[in-house]
Protein backbone atom coordinates (compact mmCIF):
# COMPACT_ATOMS: atom_id res chain seq x y z
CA UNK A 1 111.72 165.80 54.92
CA UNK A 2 109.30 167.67 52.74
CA UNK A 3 108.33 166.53 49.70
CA UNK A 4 107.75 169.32 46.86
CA UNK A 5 110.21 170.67 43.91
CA UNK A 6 110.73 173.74 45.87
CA UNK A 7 111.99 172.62 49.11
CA UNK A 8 114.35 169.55 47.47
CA UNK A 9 115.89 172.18 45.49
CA UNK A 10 116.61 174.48 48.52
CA UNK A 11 118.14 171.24 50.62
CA UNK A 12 120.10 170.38 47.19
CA UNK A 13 121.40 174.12 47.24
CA UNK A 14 121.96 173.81 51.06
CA UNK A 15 123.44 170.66 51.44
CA UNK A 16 126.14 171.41 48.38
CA UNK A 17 127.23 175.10 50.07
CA UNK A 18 126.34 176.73 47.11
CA UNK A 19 124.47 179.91 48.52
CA UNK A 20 124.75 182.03 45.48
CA UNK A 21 122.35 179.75 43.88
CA UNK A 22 120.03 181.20 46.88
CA UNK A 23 120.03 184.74 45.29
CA UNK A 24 116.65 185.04 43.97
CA UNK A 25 114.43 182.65 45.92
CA UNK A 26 110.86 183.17 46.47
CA UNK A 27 109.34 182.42 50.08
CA UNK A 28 106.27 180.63 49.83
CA UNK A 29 103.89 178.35 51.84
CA UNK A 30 107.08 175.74 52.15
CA UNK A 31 110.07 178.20 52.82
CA UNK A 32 110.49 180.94 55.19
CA UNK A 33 113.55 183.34 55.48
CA UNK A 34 115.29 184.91 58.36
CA UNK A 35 117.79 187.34 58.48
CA UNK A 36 119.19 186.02 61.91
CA UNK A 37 118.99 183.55 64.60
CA UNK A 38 116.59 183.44 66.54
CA UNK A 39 117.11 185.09 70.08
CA UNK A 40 116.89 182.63 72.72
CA UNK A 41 117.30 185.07 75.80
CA UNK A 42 114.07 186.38 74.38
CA UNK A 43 110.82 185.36 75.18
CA UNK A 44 109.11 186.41 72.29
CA UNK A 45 111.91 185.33 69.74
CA UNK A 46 111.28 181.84 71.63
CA UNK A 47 107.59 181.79 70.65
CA UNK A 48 107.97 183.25 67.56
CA UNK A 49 110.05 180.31 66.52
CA UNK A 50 107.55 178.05 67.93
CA UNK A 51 104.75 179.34 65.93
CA UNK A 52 106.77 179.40 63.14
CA UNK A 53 107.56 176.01 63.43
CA UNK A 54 103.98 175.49 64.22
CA UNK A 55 102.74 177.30 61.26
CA UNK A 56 104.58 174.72 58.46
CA UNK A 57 103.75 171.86 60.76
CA UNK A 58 99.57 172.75 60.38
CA UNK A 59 100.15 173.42 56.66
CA UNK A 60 102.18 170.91 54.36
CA UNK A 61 106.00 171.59 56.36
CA UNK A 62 108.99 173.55 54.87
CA UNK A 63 112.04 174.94 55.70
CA UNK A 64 112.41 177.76 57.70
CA UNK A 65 116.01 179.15 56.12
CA UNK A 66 118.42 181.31 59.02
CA UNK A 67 120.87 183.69 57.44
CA UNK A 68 119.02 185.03 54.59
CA UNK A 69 117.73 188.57 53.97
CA UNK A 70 114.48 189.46 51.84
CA UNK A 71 113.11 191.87 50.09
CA UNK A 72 109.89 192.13 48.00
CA UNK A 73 110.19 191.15 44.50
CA UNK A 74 109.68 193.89 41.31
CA UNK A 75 108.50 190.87 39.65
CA UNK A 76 106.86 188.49 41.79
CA UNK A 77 104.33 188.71 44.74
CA UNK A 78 106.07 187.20 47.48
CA UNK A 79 109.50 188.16 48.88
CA UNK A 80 113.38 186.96 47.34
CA UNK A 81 116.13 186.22 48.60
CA UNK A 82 118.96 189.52 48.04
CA UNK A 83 121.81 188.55 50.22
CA UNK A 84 123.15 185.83 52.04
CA UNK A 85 124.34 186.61 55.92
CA UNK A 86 126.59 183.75 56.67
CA UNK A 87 128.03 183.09 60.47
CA UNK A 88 129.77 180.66 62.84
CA UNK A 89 127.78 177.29 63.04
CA UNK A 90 128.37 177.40 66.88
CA UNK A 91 125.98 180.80 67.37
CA UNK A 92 122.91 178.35 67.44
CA UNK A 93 122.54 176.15 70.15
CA UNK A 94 120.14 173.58 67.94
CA UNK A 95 119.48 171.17 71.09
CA UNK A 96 118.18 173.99 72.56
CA UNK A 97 116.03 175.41 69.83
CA UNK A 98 114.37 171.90 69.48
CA UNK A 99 113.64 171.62 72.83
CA UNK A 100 111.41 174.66 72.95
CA UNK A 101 109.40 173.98 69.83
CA UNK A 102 109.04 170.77 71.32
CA UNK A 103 107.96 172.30 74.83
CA UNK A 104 106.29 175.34 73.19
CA UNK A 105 103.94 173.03 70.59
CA UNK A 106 101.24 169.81 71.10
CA UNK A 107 101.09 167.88 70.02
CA UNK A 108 104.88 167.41 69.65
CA UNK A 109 106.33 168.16 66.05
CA UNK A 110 107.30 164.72 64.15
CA UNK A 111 111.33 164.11 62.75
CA UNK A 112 111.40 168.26 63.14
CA UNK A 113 115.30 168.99 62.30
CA UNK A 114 117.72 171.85 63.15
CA UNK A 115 120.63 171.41 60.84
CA UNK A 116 124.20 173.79 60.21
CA UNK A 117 124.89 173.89 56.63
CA UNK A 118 128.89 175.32 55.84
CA UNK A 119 129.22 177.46 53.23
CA UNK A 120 131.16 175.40 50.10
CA UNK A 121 133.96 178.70 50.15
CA UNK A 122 134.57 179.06 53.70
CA UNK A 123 133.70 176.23 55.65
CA UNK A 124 133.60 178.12 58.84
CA UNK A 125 130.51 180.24 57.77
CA UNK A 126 126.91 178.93 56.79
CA UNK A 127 123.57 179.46 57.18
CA UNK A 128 120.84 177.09 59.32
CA UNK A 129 117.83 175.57 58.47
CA UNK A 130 114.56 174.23 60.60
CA UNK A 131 113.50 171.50 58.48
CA UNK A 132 109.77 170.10 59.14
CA UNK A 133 108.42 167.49 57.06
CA UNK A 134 104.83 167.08 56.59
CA UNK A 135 102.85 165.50 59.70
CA UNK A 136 100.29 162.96 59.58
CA UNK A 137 96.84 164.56 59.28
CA UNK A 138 95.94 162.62 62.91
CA UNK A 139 98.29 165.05 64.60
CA UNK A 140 96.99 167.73 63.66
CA UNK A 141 96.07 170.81 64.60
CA UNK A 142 99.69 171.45 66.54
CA UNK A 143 98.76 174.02 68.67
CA UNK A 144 101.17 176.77 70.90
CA UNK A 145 101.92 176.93 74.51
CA UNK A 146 103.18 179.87 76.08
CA UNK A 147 104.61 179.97 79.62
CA UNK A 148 102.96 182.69 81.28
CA UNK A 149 105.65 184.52 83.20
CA UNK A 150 104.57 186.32 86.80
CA UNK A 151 103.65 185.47 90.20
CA UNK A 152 102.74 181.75 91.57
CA UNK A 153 98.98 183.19 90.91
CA UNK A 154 99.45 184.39 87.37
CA UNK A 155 101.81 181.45 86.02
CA UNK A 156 100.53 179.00 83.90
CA UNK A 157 100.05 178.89 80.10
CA UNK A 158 98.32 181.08 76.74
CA UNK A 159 97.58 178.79 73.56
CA UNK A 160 96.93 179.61 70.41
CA UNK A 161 97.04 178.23 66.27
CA UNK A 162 99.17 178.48 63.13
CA UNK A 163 99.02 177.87 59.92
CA UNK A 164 101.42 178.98 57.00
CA UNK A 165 99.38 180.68 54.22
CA UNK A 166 100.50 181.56 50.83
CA UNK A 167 104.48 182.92 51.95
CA UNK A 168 102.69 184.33 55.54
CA UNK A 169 101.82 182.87 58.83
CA UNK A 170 98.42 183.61 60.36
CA UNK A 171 97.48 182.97 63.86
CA UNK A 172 94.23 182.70 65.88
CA UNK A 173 94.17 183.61 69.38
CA UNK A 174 92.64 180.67 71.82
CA UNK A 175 89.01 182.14 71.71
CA UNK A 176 88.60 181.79 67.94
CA UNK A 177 90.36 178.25 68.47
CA UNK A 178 87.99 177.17 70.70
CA UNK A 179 84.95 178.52 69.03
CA UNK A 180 85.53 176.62 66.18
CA UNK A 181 87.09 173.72 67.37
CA UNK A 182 83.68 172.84 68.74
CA UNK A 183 82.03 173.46 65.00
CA UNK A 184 84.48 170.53 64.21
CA UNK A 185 87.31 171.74 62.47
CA UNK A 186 90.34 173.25 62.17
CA UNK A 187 92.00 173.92 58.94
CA UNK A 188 91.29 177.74 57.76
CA UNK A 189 89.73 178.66 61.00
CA UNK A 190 90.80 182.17 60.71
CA UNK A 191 88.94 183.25 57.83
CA UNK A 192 85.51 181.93 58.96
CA UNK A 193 86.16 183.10 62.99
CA UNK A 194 86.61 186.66 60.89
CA UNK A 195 83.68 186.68 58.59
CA UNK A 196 80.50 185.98 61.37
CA UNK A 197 81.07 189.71 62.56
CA UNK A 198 81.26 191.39 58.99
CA UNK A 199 78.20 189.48 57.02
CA UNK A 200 76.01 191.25 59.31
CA UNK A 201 76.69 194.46 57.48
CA UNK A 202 76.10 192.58 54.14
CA UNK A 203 72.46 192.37 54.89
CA UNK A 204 72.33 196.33 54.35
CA UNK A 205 72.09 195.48 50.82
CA UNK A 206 68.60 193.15 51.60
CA UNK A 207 67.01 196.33 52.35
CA UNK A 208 67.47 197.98 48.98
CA UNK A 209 65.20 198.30 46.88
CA UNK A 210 65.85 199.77 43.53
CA UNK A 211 62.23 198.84 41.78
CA UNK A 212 60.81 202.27 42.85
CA UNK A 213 64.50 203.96 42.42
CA UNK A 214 64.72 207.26 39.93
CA UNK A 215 68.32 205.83 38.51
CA UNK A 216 68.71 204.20 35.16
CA UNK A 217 69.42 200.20 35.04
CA UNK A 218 73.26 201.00 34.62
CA UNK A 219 73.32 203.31 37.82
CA UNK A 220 71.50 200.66 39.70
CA UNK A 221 74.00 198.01 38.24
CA UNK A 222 76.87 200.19 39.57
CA UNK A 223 75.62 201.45 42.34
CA UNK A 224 74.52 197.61 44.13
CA UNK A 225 78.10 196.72 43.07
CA UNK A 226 79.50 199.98 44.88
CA UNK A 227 77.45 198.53 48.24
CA UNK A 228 79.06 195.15 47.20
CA UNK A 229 82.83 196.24 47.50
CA UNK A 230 81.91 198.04 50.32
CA UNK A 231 80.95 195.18 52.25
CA UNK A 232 83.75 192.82 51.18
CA UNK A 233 86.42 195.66 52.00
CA UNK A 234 85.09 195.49 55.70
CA UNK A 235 84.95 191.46 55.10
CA UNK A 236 88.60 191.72 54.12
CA UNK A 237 89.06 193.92 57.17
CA UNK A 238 91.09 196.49 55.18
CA UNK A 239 88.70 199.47 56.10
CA UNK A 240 90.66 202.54 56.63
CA UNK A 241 93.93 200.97 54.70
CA UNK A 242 95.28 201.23 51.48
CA UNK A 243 94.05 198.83 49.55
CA UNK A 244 92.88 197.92 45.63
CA UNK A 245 89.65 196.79 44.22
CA UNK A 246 88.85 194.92 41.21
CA UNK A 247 85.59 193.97 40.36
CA UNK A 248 82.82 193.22 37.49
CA UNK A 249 79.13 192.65 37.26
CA UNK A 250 76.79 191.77 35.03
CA UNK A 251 74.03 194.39 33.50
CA UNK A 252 71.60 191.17 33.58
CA UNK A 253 71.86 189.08 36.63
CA UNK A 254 72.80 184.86 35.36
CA UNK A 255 73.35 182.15 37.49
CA UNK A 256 76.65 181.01 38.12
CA UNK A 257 76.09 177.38 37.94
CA UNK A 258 77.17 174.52 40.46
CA UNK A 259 78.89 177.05 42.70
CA UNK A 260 77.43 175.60 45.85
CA UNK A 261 78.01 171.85 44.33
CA UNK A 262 80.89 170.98 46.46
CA UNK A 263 84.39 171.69 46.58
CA UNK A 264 85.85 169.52 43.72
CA UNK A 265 83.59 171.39 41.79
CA UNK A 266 84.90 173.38 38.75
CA UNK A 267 84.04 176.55 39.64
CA UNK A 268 84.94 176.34 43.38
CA UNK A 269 88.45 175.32 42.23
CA UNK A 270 88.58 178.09 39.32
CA UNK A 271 87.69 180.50 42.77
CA UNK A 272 90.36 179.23 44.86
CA UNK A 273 92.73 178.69 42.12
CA UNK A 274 92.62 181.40 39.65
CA UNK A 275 94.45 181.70 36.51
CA UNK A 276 98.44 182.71 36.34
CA UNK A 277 101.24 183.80 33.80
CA UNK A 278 103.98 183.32 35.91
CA UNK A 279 104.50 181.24 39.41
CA UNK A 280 104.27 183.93 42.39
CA UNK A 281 102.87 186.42 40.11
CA UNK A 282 100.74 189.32 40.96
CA UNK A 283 97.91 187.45 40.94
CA UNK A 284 94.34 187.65 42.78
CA UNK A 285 94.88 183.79 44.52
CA UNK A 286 93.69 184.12 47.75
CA UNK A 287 95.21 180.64 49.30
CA UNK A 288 92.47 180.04 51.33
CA UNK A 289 89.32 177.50 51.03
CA UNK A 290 86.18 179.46 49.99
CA UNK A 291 82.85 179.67 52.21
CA UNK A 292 79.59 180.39 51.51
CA UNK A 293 77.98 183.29 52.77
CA UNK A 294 73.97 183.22 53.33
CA UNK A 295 73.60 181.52 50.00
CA UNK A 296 74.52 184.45 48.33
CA UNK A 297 77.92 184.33 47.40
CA UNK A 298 81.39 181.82 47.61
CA UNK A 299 83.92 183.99 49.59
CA UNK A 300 87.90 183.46 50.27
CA UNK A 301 89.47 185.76 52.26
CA UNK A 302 92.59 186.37 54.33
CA UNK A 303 92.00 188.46 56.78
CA UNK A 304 94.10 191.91 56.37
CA UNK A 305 95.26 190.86 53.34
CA UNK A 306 92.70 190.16 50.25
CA UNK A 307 89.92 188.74 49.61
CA UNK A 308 87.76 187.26 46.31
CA UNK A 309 83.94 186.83 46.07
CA UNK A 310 81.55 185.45 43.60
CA UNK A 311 78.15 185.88 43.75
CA UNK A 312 75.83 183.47 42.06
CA UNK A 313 74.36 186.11 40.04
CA UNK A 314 77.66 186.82 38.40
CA UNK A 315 79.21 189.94 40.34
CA UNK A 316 83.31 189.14 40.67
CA UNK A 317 85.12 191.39 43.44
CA UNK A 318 89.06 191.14 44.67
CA UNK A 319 89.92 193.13 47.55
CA UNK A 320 93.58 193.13 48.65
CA UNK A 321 95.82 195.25 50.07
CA UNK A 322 98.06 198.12 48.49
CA UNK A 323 100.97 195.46 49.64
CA UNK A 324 99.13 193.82 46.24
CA UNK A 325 100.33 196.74 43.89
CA UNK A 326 103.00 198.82 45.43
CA UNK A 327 106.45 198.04 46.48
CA UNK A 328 106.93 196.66 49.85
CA UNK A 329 105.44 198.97 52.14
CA UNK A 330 106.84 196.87 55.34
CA UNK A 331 110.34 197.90 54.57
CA UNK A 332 109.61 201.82 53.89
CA UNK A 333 107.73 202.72 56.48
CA UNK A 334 106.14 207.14 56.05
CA UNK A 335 107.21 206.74 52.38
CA UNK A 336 104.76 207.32 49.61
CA UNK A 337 103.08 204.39 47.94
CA UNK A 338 104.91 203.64 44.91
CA UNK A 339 102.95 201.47 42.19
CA UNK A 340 104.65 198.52 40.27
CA UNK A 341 103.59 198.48 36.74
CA UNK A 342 103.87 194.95 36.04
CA UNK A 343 101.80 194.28 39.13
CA UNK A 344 99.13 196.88 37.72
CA UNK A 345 98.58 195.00 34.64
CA UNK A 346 99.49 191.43 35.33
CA UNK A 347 96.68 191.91 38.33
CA UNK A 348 93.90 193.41 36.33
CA UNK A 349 94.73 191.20 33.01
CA UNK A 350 94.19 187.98 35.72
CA UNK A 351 90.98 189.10 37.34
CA UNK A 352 89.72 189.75 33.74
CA UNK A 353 90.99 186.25 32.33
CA UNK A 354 89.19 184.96 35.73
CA UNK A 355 86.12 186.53 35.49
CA UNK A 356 86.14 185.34 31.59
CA UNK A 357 85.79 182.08 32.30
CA UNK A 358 83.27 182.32 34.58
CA UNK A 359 80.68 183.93 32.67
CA UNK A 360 81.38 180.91 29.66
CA UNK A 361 78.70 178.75 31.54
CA UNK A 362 76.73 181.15 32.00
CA UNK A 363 73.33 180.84 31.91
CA UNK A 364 71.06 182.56 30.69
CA UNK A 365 74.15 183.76 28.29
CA UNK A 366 74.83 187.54 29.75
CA UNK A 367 74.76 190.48 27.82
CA UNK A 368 76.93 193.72 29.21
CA UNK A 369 79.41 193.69 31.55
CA UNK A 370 80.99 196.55 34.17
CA UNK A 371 84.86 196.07 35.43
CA UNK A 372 85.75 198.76 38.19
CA UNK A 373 89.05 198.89 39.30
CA UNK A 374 89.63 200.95 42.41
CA UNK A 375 92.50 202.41 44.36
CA UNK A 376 91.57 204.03 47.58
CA UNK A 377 93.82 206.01 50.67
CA UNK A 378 96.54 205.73 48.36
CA UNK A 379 97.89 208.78 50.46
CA UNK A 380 100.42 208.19 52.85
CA UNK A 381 101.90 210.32 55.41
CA UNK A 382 100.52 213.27 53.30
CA UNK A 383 102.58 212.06 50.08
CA UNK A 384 100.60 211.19 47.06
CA UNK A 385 101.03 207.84 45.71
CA UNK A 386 103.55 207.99 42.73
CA UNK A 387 103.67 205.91 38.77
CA UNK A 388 106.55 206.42 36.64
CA UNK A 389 106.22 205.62 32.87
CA UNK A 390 106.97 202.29 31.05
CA UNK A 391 107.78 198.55 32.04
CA UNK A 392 109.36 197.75 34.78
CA UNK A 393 112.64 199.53 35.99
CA UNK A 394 114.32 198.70 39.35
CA UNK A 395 115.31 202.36 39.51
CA UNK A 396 111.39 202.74 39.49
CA UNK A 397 110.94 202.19 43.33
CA UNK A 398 113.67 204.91 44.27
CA UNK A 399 112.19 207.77 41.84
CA UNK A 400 112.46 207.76 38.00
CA UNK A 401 112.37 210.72 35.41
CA UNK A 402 108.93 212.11 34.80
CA UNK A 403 106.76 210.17 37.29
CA UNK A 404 104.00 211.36 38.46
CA UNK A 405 102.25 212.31 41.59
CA UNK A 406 98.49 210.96 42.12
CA UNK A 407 96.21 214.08 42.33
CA UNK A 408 93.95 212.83 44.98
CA UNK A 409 94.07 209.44 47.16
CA UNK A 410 91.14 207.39 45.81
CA UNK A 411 90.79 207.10 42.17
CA UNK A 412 88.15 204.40 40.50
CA UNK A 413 87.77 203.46 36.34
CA UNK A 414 85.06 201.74 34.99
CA UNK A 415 84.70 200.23 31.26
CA UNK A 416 81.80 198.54 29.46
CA UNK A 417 81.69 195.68 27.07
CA UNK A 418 79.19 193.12 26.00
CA UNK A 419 79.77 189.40 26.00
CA UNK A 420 81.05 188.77 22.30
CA UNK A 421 83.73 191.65 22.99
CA UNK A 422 84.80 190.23 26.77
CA UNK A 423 88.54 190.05 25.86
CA UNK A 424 90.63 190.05 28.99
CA UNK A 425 93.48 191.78 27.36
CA UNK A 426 91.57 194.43 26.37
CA UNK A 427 89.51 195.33 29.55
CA UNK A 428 92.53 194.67 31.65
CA UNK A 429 93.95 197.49 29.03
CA UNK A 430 91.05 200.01 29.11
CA UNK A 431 90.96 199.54 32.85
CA UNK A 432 94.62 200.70 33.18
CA UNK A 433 94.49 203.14 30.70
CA UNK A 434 92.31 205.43 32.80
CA UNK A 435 95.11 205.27 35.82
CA UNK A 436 97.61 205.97 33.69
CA UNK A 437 95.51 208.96 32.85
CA UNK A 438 94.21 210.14 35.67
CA UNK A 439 98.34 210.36 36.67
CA UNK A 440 98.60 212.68 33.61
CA UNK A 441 100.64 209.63 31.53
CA UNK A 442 99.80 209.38 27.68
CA UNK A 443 98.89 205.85 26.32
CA UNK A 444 102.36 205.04 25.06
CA UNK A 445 103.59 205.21 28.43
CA UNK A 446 101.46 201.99 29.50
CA UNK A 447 103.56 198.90 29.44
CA UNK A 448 103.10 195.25 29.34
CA UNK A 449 100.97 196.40 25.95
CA UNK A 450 100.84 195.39 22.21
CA UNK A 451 98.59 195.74 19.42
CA UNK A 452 95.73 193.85 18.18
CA UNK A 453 93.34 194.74 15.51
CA UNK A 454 93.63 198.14 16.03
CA UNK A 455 92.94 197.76 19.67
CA UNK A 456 95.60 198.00 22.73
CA UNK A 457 94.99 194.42 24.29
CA UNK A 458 98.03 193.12 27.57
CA UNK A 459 100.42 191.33 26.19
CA UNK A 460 100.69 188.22 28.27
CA UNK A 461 103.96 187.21 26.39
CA UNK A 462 105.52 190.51 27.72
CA UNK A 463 104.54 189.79 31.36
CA UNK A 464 105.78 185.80 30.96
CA UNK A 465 109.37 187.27 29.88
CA UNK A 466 109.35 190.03 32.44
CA UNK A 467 109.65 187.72 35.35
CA UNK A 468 112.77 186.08 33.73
C-alpha cells in the first residue's frame, strides 16, 4: 500500500465509512479524484484508467479515489474534494478493471488493488478506490499498450508513458519515449523531449549586443530580461495563452554559485523546492527535476503549465499559467478570468522570498535589483479579466460589489530596490500594488497586508491563517 501521511489518512477515512471527513481533500501527486466509474464499454475510459494507473505506478503510487467530485480550491493550488457521489458497490466490475490495467500496462503493475468501500450510514452506498503501492525502481518505467482497433492490417498496438506530476498526469507519446529511452533514462522525460525545440530560440539573445546600444544600463537590464521571459514563455509552451510572469534581475550580473555542482546541491534543491507558507499553496514549485540549458541557466519546467529558471548570473523567471492565479478556468469554460487575491500575493511574496535567498551567496555581493511581474492575454472571449477588493471571499469568483474590470489584457509592474532593502514582503507588496492600481483599486483594498515601519510589507501570518 502506499506509504505517506496523505494516503494512510485517506485509507483510514475510507476504510472507517466516514466520507464527510473527505470534504476538503487536496489531490496531489498520491491521490487522484473521480467523479464516476470508469466506463468500461469505452475504449478511451479503458485507457484512461490504464494511464492513470500507470501514471502513480511511474511516480511514488496513490490512490486513485471513484465517487468524488472536485473543484479548485480558493485557498490552495490543487483541486478539493466538494461532494461525495456515493453508489451501489456492484456498478464496478473490479476483476474486470484489473484485468485491463494489467493487459493495458508492462510491465505488469505490482499488488495493484481495486477495493469497494461502504459508506458507515448506508451500507449499500460507497465510493471505490484503485490503490497502487509504490513499485520497485527495477520495474520501472511501466509503460501503456493500446489495442489498435481496425482491419487484420491495421490491428496491433500504440504505446506510450506516464508519470503523475504535482496533482496532474503527463504523458509522452512513443516517439519522445523512444528518443530518450536511448539517452538512458526515463524519469522526467517530458520536460527535456520539450525543451531541445525551444532553446534554439534562446540563442537570439547571443546575438545581442548592447555595448554599442544608445539605452541606459537600466533599459539594457530590462530590456535582456524582457528577451529572457520571452524565451522561457515559448520554453513553457504557453505562447498565445494566458499566463503570469514573475521575474527579477540583477543591475550587476554575480555568479550564482555551485548551481551546476550536482543535484544534492543547495541551490539546485532551493530551485526545485522553493519556499512555502502553507502545503498546496500558490506557490512557484514546479515538481519537476531541473536541467541545464547550454551552461547558461538551471531550468524546470512542465510543459503547458509553468516553468522556473535561474541563470547563473542571477536573473530569476516563473512562467505559469493563468490556471496559477485565477479560479479554475477548466470548469468555466468562455467566462472571464477571475483573479484570486490570496493567490496574487502568496505567489509574488514566494518568488520574492525565493529569489532572496538566492542572491545571499552571492558573489560579488549585488547591488540593485528589478522584479517584473506580468500578466498577459488576460482577455477571454472578449471579457476583461476581473479583481474585486479585499481578502479572500468565496462570493469573489461569482461577482462581488465594486470589482473591477482590467482595462486592457496584458499589464506588467516593475519595482527597484538595492540589496540592503531586498525585503520579500515588501517587493511582493509594491509589485501588487501597481495591479491593484492599474484595476483602479486604492491601496487599502490590497489584502494579505500589514504594516511595518511605515512601509506596507505581506503579511505571511495572514496568508498561514487564510488557508485554515
Amino acid at each position: 500500500m502506499p506509504q505517506n501521511s496523505i494516503t494512510n489518512e485517506i485509507l483510514q477515512i475510507l476504510e472507517n465509512g466516514e466520507f464527510e471527513r473527505l470534504i476538503g481533500k487536496i489531490e496531489s501527486e498520491s491521490f487522484d479524484c473521480k467523479s464516476s466509474p470508469y466506463q468500461l464499454d469505452n475504449n478511451n475510459q479503458k485507457f484512461e484508467m490504464a494511464k492513470d494507473a500507470c501514471a502513480f505506478a511511474n511516480a511514488n503510487g496513490g490512490i486513485i479515489l471513484i465517487g468524488a467530485r472536485t473543484r479548485r480550491s480558493d485557498v490552495h493550488s490543487e483541486d478539493e474534494i466538494e461532494a461525495l457521489s456515493p453508489f451501489p458497490g456492484d456498478l464496478i466490475n473490479f476483476e474486470r478493471c484489473l484485468s485491463i490495467v494489467d493487459t493495458q500496462t508492462f510491465p505488469r503493475i505490482e499488488h495493484i488493488e481495486a477495493k469497494w468501500f461502504p459508506s458507515s450510514s448506508n451500507d449499500g452506498r460507497g465510493v471505490a478506490a484503485f490503490i497502487i503501492p509504490k513499485q520497485p525502481e527495477e520495474l520501472k518505467p511501466f509503460l501503456l499498450t493500446k489495442p489498435m482497433e481496425g482491419d487484420i492490417q491495421t490491428s496491433g498496438f500504440t504505446f506510450g508513458y506516464a508519470e503523475r506530476r504535482r496533482a496532474g498526469t503527463s504523458h509522452m507519446n512513443i516517439q519522445q519515449f523512444h528518443s530518450q529511452l536511448k539517452m538512458g533514462g526515463h524519469s522526467n522525460l517530458i520536460t527535456q523531449a520539450t525543451q531541445e525545440v525551444q532553446e534554439t530560440l534562446a540563442r537570439v539573445l547571443e546575438r545581442l549586443n548592447f555595448s554599442g546600444s544608445t539605452q541606459s544600463p537600466g533599459e539594457s537590464v530590462e530590456t535582456e530580461l524582457n528577451g529572457r521571459i520571452e524565451d522561457a514563455i515559448g520554453a513553457a509552451e504557453l505562447n498565445d495563452q494566458p499566463l503570469v510572469v514573475i521575474a527579477a534581475s540583477p543591475y550587476r550580473r554575480f555568479e550564482v554559485t555551485d548551481l551546476f555542482e550536482g543535484r544534492d546541491n543547495a541551490m539546485v534543491r532551493l530551485l526545485e523546492r522553493p519556499p512555502e507558507l502553507r502545503p498546496h499553496g500558490f506557490d512557484v514549485t514546479v515538481g519537476t527535476e531541473s536541467r541545464i540549458i547550454r551552461a547558461q541557466l538551471r531550468r524546470s519546467v512542465m510543459p503547458g503549465v509553468r516553468l522556473l529558471e535561474l541563470w547563473r548570473d542571477g536573473t530569476l523567471i516563473f512562467v505559469g499559467t493563468a490556471e496559477s492565479l485565477c479560479w479554475g478556468l477548466s470548469n468555466r469554460p468562455g467566462q472571464p478570468l477571475r483573479i484570486n487575491p490570496l493567490a496574487l500575493v502568496e505567489m509574488n511574496y514566494l518568488f520574492a522570498e525565493l529569489y532572496h535567498q538566492i542572491v545571499t551567496s552571492a558573489n560579488p555581493e549585488p547591488t540593485n535589483f528589478l522584479f517584473s511581474f506580468r500578466i498577459q492575454n488576460f482577455t477571454v472571449s472578449d471579457q476583461p479579466s476581473l479583481l474585486a477588493p479585499g481578502p479572500l471571499n468565496s462570493n469573489q469568483r461569482f461577482g462581488f460589489p465594486n470589482t473591477r474590470l482590467a482595462p486592457d489584457s496584458c499589464f506588467q509592474s516593475r519595482h527597484q530596490c538595492d540589496f540592503r532593502t531586498l525585503n520579500p514582503g515588501m517587493v511582493a507588496f509594491c509589485l501588487v500594488r501597481e495591479i491593484y492600481n492599474w484595476f483602479g483599486h486604492d491601496n487599502d483594498a490590497i489584502p494579505y497586508i500589514e504594516e511595518q515601519n511605515g512601509f506596507g510589507v505581506v503579511s505571511t501570518d495572514m496568508i498561514r491563517n487564510a488557508g485554515r
